[in-house]
Protein backbone atom coordinates (compact mmCIF):
# COMPACT_ATOMS: atom_id res chain seq x y z
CA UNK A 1 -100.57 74.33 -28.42
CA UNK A 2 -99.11 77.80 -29.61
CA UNK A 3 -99.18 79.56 -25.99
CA UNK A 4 -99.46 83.33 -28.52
CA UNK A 5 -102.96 81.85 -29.19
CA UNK A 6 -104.21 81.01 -25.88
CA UNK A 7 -103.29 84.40 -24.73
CA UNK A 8 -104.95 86.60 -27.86
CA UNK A 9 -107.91 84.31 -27.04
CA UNK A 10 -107.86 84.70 -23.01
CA UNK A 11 -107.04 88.27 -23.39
CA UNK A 12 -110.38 88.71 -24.79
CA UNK A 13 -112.37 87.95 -21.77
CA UNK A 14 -109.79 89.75 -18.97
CA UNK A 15 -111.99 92.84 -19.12
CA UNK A 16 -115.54 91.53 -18.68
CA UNK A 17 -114.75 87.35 -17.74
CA UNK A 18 -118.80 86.76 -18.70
CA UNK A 19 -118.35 87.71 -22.37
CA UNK A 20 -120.09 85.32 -24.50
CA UNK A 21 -118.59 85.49 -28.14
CA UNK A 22 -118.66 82.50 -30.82
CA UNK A 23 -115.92 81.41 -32.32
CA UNK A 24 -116.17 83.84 -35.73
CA UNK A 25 -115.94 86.69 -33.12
CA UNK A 26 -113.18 85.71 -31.12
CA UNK A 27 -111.15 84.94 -34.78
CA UNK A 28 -111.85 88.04 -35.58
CA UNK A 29 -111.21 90.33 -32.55
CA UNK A 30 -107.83 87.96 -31.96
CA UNK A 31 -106.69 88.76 -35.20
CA UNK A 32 -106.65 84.63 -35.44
CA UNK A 33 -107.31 82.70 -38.80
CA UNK A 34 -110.57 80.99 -38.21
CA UNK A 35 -109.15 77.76 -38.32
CA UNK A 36 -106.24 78.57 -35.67
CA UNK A 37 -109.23 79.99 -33.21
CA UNK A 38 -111.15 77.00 -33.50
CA UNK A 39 -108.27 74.45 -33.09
CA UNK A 40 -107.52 76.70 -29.73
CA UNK A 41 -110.53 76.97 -28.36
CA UNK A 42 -111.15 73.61 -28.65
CA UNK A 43 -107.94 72.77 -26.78
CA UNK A 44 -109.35 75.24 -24.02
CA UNK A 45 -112.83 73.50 -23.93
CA UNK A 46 -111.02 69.84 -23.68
CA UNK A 47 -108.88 71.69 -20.71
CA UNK A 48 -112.10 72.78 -19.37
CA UNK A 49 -110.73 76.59 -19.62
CA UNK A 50 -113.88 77.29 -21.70
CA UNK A 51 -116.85 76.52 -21.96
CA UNK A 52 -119.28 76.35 -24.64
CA UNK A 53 -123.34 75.89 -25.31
CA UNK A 54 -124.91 75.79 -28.37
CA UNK A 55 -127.59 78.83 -29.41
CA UNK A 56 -129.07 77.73 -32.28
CA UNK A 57 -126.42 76.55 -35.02
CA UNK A 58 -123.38 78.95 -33.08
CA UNK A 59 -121.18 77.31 -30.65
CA UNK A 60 -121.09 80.51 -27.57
CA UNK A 61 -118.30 80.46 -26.17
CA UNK A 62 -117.39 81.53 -22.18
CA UNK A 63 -114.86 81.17 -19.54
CA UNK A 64 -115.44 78.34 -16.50
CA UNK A 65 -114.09 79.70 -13.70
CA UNK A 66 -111.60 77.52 -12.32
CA UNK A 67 -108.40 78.08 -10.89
CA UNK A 68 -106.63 76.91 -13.67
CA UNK A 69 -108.39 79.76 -15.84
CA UNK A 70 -108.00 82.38 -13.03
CA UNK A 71 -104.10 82.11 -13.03
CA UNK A 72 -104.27 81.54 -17.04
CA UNK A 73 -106.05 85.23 -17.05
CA UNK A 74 -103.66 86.64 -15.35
CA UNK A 75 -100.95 85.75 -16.94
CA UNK A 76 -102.29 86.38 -20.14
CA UNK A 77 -103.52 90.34 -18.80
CA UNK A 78 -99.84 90.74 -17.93
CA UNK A 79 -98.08 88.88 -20.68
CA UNK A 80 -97.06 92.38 -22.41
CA UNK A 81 -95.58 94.60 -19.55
CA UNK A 82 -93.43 91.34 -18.39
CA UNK A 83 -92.15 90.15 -21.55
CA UNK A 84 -91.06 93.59 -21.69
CA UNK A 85 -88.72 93.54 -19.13
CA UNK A 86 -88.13 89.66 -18.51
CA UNK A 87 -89.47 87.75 -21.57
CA UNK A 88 -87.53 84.08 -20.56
CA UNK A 89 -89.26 84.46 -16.76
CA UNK A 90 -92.34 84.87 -18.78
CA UNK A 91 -91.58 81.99 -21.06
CA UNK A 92 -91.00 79.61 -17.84
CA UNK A 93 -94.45 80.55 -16.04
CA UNK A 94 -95.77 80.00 -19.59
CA UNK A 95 -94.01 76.83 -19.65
CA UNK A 96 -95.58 75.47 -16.00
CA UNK A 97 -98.95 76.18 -16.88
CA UNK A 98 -99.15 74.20 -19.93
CA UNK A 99 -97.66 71.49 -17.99
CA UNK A 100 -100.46 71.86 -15.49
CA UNK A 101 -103.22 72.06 -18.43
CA UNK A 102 -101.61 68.91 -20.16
CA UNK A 103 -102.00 67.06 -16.72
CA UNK A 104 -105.20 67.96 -16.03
């Protein structure tokens, strides 16, 4: 899973983690294709990063708070400023959290 798209996606909920968006909002404040959103987001929800209920015919989509999507947050709020000034450190945390989301 493209780790770019996880973060555009989590970055979108590091300033109020109880957004609710569908999926046609977060594609479009991402600046995702539709297609790569939903592919993501469905990754997230099988990681059980997201979550996601159904309100009418949109699928609302919201963080589950789990460690696991604590420390994802805060990587992804910091991605920016440290790839700045150490982008391979950045690539290796990067690197042991999809590890951990693969195992769990």
């Amino acid at each position: 899973m493209n780790i770019e798209f996880i973060t555009k996606i989590l970055n979108l909920f590091t300033s109020d983690p109880f957004t609710e968006l569908t999926i046609s909002d977060i594609s479009k404040r991402s600046g995702l294709s539709y297609n790569a959103t939903h592919r993501t987001v469905q990754y997230l929800l099988k990681k059980q990063v997201l979550n996601v209920k159904k309100i009418g015919k949109a699928s609302v989509i919201s963080l589950n708070p789990t460690e696991l999507t604590l420390s994802l947050l805060v990587l992804s709020k910091y991605q920016k400023p440290i790839e700045l000034h150490d982008k391979e450190r950045l690539k290796n945390k990067f690197s042991e959290l999809k590890k951990a989301i693969e195992k769990s």
